[in-house]
C-alpha atoms as a PDB file:
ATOM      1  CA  UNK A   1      10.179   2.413  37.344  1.00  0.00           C
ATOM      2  CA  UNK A   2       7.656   1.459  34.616  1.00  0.00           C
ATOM      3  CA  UNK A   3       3.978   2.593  35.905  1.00  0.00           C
ATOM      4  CA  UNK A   4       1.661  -0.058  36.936  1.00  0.00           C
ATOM      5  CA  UNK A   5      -0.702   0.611  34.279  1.00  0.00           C
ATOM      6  CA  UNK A   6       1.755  -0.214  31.757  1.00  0.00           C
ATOM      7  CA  UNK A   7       2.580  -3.271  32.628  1.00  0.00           C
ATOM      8  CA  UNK A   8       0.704  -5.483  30.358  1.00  0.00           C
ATOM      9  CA  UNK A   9       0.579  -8.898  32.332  1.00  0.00           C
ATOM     10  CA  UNK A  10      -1.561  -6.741  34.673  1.00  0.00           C
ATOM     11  CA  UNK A  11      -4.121  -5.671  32.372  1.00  0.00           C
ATOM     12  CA  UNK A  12      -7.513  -6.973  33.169  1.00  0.00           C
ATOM     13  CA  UNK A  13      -9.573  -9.431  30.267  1.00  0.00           C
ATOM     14  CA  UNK A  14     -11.411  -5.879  29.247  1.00  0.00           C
ATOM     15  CA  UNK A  15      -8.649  -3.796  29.035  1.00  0.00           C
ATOM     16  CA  UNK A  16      -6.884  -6.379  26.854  1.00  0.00           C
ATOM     17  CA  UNK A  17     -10.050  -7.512  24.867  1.00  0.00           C
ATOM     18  CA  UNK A  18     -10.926  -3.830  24.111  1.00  0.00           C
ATOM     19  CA  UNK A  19      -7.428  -3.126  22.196  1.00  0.00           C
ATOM     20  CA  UNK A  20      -7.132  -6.105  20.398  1.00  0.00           C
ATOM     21  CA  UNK A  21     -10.782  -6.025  19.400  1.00  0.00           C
ATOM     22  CA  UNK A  22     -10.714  -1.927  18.204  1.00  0.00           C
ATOM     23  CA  UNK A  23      -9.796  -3.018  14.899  1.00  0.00           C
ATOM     24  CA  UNK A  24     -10.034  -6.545  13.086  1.00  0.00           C
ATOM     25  CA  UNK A  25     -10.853  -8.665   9.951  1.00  0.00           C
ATOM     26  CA  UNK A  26     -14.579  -9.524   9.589  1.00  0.00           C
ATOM     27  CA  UNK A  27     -15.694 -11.108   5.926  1.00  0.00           C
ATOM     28  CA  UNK A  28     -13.705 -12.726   3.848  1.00  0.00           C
ATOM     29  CA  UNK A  29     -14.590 -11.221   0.860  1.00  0.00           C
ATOM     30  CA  UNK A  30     -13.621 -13.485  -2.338  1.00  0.00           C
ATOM     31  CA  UNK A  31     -16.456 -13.253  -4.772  1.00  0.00           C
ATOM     32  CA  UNK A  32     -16.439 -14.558  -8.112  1.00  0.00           C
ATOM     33  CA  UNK A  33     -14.184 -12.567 -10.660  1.00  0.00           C
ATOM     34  CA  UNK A  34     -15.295 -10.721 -13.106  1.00  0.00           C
ATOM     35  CA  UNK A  35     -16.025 -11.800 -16.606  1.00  0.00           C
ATOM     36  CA  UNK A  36     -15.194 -15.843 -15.296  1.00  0.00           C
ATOM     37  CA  UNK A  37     -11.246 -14.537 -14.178  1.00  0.00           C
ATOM     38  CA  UNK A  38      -9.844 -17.362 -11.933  1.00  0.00           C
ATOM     39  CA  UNK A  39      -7.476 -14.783 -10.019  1.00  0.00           C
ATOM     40  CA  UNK A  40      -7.189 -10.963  -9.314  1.00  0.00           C
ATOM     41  CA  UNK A  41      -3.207  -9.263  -9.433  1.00  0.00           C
ATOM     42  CA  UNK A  42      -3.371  -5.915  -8.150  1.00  0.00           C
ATOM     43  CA  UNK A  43      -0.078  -4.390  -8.386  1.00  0.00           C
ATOM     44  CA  UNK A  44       0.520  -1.248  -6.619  1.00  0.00           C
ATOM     45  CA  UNK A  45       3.628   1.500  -5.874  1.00  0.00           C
ATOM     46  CA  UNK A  46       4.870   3.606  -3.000  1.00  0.00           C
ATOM     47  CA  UNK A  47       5.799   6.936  -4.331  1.00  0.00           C
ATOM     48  CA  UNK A  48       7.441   7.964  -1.532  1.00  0.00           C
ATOM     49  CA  UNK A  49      10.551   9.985  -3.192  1.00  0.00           C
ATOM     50  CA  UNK A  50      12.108  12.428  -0.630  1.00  0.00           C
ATOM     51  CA  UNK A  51       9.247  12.003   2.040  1.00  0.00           C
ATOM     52  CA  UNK A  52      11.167   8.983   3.338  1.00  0.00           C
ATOM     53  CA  UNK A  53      14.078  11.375   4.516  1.00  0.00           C
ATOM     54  CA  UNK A  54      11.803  14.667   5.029  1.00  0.00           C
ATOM     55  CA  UNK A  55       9.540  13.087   7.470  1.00  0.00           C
ATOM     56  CA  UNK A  56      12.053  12.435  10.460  1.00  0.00           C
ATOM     57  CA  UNK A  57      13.828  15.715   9.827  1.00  0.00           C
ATOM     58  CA  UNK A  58      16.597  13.909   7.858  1.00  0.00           C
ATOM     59  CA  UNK A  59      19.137  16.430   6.414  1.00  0.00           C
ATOM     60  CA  UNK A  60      21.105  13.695   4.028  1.00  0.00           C
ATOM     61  CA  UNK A  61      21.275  15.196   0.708  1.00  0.00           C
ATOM     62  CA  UNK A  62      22.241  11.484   0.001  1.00  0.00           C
ATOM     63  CA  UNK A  63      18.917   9.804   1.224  1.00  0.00           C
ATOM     64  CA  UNK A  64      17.111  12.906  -0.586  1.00  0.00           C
ATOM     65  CA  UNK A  65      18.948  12.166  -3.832  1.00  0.00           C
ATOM     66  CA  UNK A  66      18.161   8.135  -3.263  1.00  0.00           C
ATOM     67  CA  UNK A  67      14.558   9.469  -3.422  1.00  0.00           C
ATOM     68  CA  UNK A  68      14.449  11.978  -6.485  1.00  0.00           C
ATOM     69  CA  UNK A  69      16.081   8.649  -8.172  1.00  0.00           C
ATOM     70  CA  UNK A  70      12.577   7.798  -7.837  1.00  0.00           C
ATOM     71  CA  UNK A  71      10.852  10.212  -9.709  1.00  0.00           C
ATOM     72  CA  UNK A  72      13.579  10.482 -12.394  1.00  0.00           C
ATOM     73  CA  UNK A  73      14.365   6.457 -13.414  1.00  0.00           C
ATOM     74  CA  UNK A  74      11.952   4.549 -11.795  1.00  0.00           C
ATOM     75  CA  UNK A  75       8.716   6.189 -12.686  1.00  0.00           C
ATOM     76  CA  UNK A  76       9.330   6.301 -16.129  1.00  0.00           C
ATOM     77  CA  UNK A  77      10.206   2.765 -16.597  1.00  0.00           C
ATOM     78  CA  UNK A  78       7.489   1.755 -14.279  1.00  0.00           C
ATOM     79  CA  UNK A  79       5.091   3.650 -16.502  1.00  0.00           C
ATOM     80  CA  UNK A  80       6.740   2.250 -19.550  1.00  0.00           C
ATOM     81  CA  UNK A  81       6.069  -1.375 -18.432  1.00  0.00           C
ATOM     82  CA  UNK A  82       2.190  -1.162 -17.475  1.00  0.00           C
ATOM     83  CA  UNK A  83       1.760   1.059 -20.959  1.00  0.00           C
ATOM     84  CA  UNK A  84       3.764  -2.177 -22.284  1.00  0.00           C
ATOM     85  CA  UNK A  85       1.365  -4.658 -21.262  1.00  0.00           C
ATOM     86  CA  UNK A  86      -2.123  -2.397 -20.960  1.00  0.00           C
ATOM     87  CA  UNK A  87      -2.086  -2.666 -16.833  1.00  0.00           C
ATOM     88  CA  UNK A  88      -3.220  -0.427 -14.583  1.00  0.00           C
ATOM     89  CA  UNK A  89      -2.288  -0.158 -11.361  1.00  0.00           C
ATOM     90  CA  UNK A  90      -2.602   2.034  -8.092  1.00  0.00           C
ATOM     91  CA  UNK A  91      -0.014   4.531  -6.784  1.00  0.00           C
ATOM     92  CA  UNK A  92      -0.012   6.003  -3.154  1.00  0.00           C
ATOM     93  CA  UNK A  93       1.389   9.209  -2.788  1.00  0.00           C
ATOM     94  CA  UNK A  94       2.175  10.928   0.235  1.00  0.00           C
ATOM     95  CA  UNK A  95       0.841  14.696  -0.697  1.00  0.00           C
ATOM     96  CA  UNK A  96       4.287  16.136   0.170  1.00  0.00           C
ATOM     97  CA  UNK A  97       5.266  14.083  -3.093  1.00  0.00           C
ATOM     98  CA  UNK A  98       2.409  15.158  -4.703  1.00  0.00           C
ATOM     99  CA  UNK A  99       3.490  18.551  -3.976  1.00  0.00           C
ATOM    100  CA  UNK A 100       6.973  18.398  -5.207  1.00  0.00           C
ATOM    101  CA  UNK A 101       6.097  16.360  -8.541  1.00  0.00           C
ATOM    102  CA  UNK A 102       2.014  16.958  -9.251  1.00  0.00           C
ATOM    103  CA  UNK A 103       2.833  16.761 -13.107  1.00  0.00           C
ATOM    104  CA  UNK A 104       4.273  12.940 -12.357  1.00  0.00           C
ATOM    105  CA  UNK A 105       0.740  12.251 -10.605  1.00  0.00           C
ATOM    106  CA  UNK A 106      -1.321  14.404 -13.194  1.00  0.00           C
ATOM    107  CA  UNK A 107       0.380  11.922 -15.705  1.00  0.00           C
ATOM    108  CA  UNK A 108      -0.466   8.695 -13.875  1.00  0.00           C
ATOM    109  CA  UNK A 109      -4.021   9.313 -13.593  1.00  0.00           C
ATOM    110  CA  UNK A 110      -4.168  10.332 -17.069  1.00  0.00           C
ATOM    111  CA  UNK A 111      -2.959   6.987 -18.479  1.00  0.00           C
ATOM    112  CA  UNK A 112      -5.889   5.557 -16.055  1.00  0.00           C
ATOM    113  CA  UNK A 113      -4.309   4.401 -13.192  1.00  0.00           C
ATOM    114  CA  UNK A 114      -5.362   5.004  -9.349  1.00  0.00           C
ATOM    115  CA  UNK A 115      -3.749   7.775  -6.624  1.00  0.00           C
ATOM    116  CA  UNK A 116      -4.601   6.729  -3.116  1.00  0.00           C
ATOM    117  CA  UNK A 117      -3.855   8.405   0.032  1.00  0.00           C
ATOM    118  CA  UNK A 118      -0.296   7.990   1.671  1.00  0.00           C
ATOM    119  CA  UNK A 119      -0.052  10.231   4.099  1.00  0.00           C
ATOM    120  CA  UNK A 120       1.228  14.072   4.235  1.00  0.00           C
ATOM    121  CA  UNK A 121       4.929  13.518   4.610  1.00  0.00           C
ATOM    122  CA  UNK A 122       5.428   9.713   5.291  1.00  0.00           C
ATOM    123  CA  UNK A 123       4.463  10.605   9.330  1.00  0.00           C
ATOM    124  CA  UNK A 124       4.235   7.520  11.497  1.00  0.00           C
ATOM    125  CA  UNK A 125       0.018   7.807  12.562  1.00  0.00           C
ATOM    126  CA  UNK A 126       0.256   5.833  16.074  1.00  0.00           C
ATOM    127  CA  UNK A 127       2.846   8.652  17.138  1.00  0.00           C
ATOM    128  CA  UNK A 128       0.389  11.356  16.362  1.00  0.00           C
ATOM    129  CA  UNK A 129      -2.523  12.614  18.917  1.00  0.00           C
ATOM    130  CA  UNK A 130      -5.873  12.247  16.663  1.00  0.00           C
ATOM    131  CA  UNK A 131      -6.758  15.382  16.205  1.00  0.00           C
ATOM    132  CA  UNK A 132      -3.135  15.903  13.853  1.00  0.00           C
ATOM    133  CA  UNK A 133      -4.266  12.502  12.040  1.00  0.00           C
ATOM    134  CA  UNK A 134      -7.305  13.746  10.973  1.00  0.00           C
ATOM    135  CA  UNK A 135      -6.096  17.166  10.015  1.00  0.00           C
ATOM    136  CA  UNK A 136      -3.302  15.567   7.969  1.00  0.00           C
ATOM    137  CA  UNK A 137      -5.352  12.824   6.422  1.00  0.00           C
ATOM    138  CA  UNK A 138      -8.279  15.449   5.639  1.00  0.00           C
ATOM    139  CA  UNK A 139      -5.451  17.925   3.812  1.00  0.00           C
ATOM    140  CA  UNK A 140      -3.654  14.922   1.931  1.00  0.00           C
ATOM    141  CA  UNK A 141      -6.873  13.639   0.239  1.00  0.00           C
ATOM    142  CA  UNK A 142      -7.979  17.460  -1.133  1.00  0.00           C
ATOM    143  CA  UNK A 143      -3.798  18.146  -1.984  1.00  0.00           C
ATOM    144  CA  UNK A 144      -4.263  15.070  -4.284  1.00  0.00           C
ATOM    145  CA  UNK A 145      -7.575  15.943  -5.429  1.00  0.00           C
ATOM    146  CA  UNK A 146      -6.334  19.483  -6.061  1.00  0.00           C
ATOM    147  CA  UNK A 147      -3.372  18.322  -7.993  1.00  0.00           C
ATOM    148  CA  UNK A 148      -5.013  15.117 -10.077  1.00  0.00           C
ATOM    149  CA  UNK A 149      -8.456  16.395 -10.411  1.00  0.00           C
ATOM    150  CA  UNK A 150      -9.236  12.821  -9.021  1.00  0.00           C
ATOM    151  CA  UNK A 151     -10.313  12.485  -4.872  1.00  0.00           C
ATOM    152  CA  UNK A 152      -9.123   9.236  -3.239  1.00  0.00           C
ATOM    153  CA  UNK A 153     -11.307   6.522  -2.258  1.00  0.00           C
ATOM    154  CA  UNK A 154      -8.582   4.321  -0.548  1.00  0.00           C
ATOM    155  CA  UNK A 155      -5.339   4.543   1.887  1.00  0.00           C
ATOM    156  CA  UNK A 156      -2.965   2.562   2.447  1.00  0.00           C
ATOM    157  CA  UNK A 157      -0.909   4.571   5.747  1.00  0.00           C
ATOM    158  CA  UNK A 158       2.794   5.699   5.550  1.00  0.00           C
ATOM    159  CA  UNK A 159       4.687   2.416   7.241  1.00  0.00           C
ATOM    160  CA  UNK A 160       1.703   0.245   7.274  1.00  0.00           C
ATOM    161  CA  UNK A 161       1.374   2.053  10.291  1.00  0.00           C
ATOM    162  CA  UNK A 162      -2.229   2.255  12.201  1.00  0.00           C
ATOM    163  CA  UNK A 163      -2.957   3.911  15.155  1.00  0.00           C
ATOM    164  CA  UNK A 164      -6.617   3.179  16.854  1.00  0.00           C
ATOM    165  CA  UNK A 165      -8.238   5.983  15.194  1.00  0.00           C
ATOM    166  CA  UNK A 166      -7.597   5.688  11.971  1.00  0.00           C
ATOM    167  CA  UNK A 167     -10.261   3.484  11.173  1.00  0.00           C
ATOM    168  CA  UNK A 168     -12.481   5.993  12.479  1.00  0.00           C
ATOM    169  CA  UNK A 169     -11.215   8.826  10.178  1.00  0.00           C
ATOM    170  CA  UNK A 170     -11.522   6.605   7.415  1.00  0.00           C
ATOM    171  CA  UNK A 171     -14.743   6.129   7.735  1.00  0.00           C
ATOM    172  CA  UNK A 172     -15.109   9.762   8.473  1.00  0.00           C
ATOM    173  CA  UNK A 173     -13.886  10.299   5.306  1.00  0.00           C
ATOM    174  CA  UNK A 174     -15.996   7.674   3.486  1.00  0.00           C
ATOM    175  CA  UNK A 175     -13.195   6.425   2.324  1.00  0.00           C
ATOM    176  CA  UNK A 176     -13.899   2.783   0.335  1.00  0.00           C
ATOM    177  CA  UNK A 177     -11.209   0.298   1.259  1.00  0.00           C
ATOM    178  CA  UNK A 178      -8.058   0.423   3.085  1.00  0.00           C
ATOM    179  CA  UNK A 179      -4.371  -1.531   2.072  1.00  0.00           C
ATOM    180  CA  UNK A 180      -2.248  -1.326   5.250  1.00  0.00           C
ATOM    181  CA  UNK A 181      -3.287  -4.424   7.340  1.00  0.00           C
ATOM    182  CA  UNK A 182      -2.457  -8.141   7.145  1.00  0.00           C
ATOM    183  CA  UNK A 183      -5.165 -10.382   8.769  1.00  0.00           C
ATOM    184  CA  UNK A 184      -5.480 -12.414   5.354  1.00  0.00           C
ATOM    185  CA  UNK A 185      -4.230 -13.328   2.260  1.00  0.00           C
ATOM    186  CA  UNK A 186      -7.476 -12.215   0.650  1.00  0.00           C
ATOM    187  CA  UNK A 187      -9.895  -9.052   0.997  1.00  0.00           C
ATOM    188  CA  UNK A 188     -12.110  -8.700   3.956  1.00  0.00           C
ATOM    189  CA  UNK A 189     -14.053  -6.663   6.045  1.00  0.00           C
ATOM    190  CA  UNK A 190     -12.605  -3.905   8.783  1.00  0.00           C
ATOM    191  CA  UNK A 191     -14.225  -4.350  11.870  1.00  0.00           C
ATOM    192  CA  UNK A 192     -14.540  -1.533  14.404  1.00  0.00           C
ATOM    193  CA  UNK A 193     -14.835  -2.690  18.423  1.00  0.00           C
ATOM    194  CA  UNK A 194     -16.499  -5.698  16.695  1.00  0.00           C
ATOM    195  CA  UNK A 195     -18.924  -3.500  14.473  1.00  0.00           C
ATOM    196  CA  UNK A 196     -19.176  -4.467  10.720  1.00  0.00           C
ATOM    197  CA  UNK A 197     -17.798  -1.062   8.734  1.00  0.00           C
ATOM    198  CA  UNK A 198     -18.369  -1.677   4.904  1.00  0.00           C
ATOM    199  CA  UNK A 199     -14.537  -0.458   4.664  1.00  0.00           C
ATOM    200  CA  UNK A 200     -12.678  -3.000   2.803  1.00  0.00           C
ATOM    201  CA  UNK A 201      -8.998  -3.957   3.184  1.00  0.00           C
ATOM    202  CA  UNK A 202      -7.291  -5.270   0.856  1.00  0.00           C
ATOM    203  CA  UNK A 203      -4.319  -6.767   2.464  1.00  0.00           C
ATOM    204  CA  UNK A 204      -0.620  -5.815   2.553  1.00  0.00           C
ATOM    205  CA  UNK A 205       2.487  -8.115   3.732  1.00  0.00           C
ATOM    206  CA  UNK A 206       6.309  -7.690   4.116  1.00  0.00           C
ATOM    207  CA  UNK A 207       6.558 -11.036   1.892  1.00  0.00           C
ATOM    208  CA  UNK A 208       4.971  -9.288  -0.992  1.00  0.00           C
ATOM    209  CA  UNK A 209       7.047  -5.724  -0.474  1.00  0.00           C
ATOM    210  CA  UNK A 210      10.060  -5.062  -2.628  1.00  0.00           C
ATOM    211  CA  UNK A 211      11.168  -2.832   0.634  1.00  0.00           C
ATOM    212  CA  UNK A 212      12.727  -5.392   2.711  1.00  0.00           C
ATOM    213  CA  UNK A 213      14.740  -7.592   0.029  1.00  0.00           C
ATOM    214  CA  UNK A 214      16.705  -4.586  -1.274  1.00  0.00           C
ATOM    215  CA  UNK A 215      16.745  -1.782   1.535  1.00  0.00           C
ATOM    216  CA  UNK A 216      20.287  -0.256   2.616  1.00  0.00           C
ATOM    217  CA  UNK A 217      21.042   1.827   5.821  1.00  0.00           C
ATOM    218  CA  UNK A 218      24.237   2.971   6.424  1.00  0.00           C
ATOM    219  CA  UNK A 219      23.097   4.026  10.182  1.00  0.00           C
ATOM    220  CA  UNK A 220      21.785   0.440  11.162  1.00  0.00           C
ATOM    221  CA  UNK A 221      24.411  -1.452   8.610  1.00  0.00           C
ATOM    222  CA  UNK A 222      21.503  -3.078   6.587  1.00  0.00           C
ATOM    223  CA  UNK A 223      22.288  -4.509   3.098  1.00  0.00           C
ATOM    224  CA  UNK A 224      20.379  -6.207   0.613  1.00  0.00           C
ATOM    225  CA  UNK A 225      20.610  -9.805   1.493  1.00  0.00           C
ATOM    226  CA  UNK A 226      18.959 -11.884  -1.527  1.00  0.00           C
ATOM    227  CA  UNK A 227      19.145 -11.585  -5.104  1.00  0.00           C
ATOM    228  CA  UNK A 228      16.734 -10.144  -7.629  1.00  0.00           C
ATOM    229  CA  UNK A 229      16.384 -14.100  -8.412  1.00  0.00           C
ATOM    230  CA  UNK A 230      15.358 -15.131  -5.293  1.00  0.00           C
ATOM    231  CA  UNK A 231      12.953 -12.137  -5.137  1.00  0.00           C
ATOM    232  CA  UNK A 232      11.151 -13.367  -8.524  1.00  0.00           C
ATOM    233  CA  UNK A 233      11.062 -16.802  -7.302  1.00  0.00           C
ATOM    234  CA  UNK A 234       9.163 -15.791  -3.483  1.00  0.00           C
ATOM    235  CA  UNK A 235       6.953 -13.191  -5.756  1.00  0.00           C
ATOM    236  CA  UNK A 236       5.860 -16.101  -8.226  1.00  0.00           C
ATOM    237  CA  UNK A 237       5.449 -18.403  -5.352  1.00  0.00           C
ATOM    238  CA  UNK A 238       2.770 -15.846  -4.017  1.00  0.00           C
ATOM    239  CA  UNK A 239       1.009 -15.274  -7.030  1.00  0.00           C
ATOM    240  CA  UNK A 240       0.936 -18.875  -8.066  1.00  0.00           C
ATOM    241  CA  UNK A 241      -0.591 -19.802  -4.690  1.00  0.00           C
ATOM    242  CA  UNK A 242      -3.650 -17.074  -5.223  1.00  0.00           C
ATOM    243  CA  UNK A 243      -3.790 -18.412  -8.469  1.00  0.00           C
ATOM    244  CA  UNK A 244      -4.800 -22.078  -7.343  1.00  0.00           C
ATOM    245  CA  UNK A 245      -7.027 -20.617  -4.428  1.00  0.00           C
ATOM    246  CA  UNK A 246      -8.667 -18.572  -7.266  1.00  0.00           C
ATOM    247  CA  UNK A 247      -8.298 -15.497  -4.926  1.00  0.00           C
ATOM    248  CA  UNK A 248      -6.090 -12.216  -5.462  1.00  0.00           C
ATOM    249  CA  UNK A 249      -2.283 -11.486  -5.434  1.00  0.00           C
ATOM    250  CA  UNK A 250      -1.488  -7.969  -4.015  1.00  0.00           C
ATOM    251  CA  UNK A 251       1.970  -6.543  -4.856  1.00  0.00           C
ATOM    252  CA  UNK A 252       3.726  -3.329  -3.151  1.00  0.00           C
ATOM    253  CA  UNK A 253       6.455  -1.724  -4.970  1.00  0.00           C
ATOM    254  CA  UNK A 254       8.008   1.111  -4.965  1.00  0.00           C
ATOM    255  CA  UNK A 255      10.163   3.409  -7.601  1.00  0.00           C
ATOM    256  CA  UNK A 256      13.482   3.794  -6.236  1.00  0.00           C
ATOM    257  CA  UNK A 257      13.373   0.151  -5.481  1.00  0.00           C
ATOM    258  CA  UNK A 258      12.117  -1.614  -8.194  1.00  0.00           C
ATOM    259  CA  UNK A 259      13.384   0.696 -10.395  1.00  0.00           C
ATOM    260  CA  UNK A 260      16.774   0.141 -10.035  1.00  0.00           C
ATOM    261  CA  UNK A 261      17.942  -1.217 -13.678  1.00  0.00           C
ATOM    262  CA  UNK A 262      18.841  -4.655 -12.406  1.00  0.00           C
ATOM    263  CA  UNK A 263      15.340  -4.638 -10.635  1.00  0.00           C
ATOM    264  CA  UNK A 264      12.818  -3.544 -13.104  1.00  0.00           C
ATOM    265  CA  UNK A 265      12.968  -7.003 -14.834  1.00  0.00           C
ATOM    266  CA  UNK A 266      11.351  -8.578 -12.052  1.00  0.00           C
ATOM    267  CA  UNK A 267       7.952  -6.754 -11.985  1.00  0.00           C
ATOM    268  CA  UNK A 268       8.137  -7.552 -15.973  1.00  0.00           C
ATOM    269  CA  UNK A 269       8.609 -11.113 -15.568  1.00  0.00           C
ATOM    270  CA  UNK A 270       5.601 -11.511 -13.256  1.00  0.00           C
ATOM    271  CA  UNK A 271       3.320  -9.878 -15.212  1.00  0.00           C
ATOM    272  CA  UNK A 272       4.501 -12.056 -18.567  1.00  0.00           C
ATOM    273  CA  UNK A 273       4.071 -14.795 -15.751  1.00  0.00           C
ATOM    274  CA  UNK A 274       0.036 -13.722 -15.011  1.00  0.00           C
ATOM    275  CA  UNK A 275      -0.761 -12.750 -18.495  1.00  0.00           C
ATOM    276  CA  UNK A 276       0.408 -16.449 -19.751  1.00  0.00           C
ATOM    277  CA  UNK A 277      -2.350 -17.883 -17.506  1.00  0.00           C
ATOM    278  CA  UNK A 278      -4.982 -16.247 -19.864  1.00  0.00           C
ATOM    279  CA  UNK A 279      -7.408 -15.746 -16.996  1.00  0.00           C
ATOM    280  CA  UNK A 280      -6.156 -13.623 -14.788  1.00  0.00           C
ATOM    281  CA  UNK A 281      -8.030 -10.201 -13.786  1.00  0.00           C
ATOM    282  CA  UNK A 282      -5.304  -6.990 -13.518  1.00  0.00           C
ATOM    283  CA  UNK A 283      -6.907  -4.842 -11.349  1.00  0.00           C
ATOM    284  CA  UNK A 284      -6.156  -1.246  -9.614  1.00  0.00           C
ATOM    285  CA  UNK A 285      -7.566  -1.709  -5.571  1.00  0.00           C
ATOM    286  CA  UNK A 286      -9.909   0.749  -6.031  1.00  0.00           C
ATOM    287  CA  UNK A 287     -11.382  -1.769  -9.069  1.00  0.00           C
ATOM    288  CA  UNK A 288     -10.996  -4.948  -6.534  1.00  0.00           C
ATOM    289  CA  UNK A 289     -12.706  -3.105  -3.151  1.00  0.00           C
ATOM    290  CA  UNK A 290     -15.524  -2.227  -5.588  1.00  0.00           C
ATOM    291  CA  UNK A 291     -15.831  -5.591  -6.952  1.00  0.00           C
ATOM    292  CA  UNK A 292     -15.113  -7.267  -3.210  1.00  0.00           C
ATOM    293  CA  UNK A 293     -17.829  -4.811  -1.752  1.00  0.00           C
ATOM    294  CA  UNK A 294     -20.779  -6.711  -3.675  1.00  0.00           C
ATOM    295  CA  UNK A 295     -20.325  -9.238  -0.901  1.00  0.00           C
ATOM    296  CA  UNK A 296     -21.013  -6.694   2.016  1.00  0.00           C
END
């Protein structure tokens, strides 16, 4: 018999107010672009490798394989393309991949590009009590600094997953933006039981996530379901919208998916797509929450 308590049609106005209030989207924040840009792309990567399988205790060599594909074929080719076409971009690493390749992140900060927080091991943060949270946030941001040489400023959490004290670490942490919420299309301000932070998210969405077009399970019979056509042609529609709203066009990727030969061709053809405009601002998210900030 489920407790009273947890029955949610019973809660009173303050009980539900409080939890949909702990965390929420204050200021737009949209200003101008720099150097007269129309839009911002900020293209970004999940290098999540094995930590995918390690972090529920998987055993499949299989699903561990799937992930070193990551590190071995789709990094490189990533990295090829934004040396290609002068881009940089941001990377969030769980420190557990961090750990297991540090040259592959020494290398991406070298060519310029951004290492944000992930996680420790790809750990879901609303299942953990807040004390482990903070412990495992605080060790992921000095395993990357230890490895790269460069300390995070952002997160985005493992799963998009945020637990109601997150925030709170974050700012803790004096960390300068966040990527793992979806209250806009556009950056804004985190909000704390209706308190203005000065964190900035810039937003995330499932639309704009290579993840869901091309994963495969064998345990919950999931298959990719569209083509890498039809992927383009949704990514394009995105980024041609922010284009017209003069606002910003976030894009999460990750290496074993994009990667994929028959993939990689997609991520080129939208940047050929942006740099054709001639005005368009490429951006890592650390670069757009320090532009987005002047607004705060």
């Amino acid at each position: 018999m489920t407790n009273i308590e947890d029955e949610t049609w019973n809660w009173p106005e303050e009980r539900w107010r409080a939890r949909a209030n702990r965390v929420r989207a204050g200021k737009q924040l949209t200003p101008p672009w720099p150097e007269g840009k129309r839009c911002a792309v900020a293209l970004s990567f999940d290098v999540d490798h094995e930590s995918c399988e390690l972090y529920k205790g998987g055993k499949s060599i299989g699903n561990i394989a799937g992930g070193q594909y990551g590190s071995r074929r789709g990094m490189p080719r990533i990295m090829s393309l934004l040396r290609k076409y002068d881009i940089n971009a941001s990377f969030f690493v769980p420190a557990v991949t961090a750990k297991l390749y540090p040259e592959e992140q020494r290398a991406v900060v070298d060519e310029g590009h951004e290492i944000g927080l992930h996680g420790w091991i790809h750990e879901f943060n609303s299942l953990l009590p807040q004390e482990n949270e903070r412990d495992l946030m605080m060790r992921s941001a000095d395993t990357l600094a230890s490895i790269t040489g460069a300390r995070p400023v952002g997160i985005r959490t493992p799963s998009w997953d945020f637990s109601e004290h997150t925030l709170a670490i974050i700012r803790e942490m004096g960390l300068l933006y966040d990527s793992s919420l979806m209250a806009d299309d556009s950056c804004y301000e985190l909000l704390e039981d209706g308190e203005p932070t000065g964190v900035v998210e810039i937003p995330v969405e499932w639309v704009r996530d290579d993840a869901p077009y091309f994963s495969m399970s064998l345990a919950r019979s999931l298959r990719p379901h569209i083509s890498p056509e039809d992927v383009l042609k949704i990514f394009l529609r995105e980024f041609e919208h922010a284009y017209q709203d003069g606002e910003m066009f976030q894009l999460t990727m990750h290496p074993d998916v994009t990667g994929k030969r028959s993939r990689i061709w997609i991520l080129e053809e939208l940047i050929r797509a942006a740099k054709a405009k001639g005005d368009v601002w490429f951006a890592t998210h650390r670069q757009v929450a320090e532009h987005a900030s002047i607004d705060l």
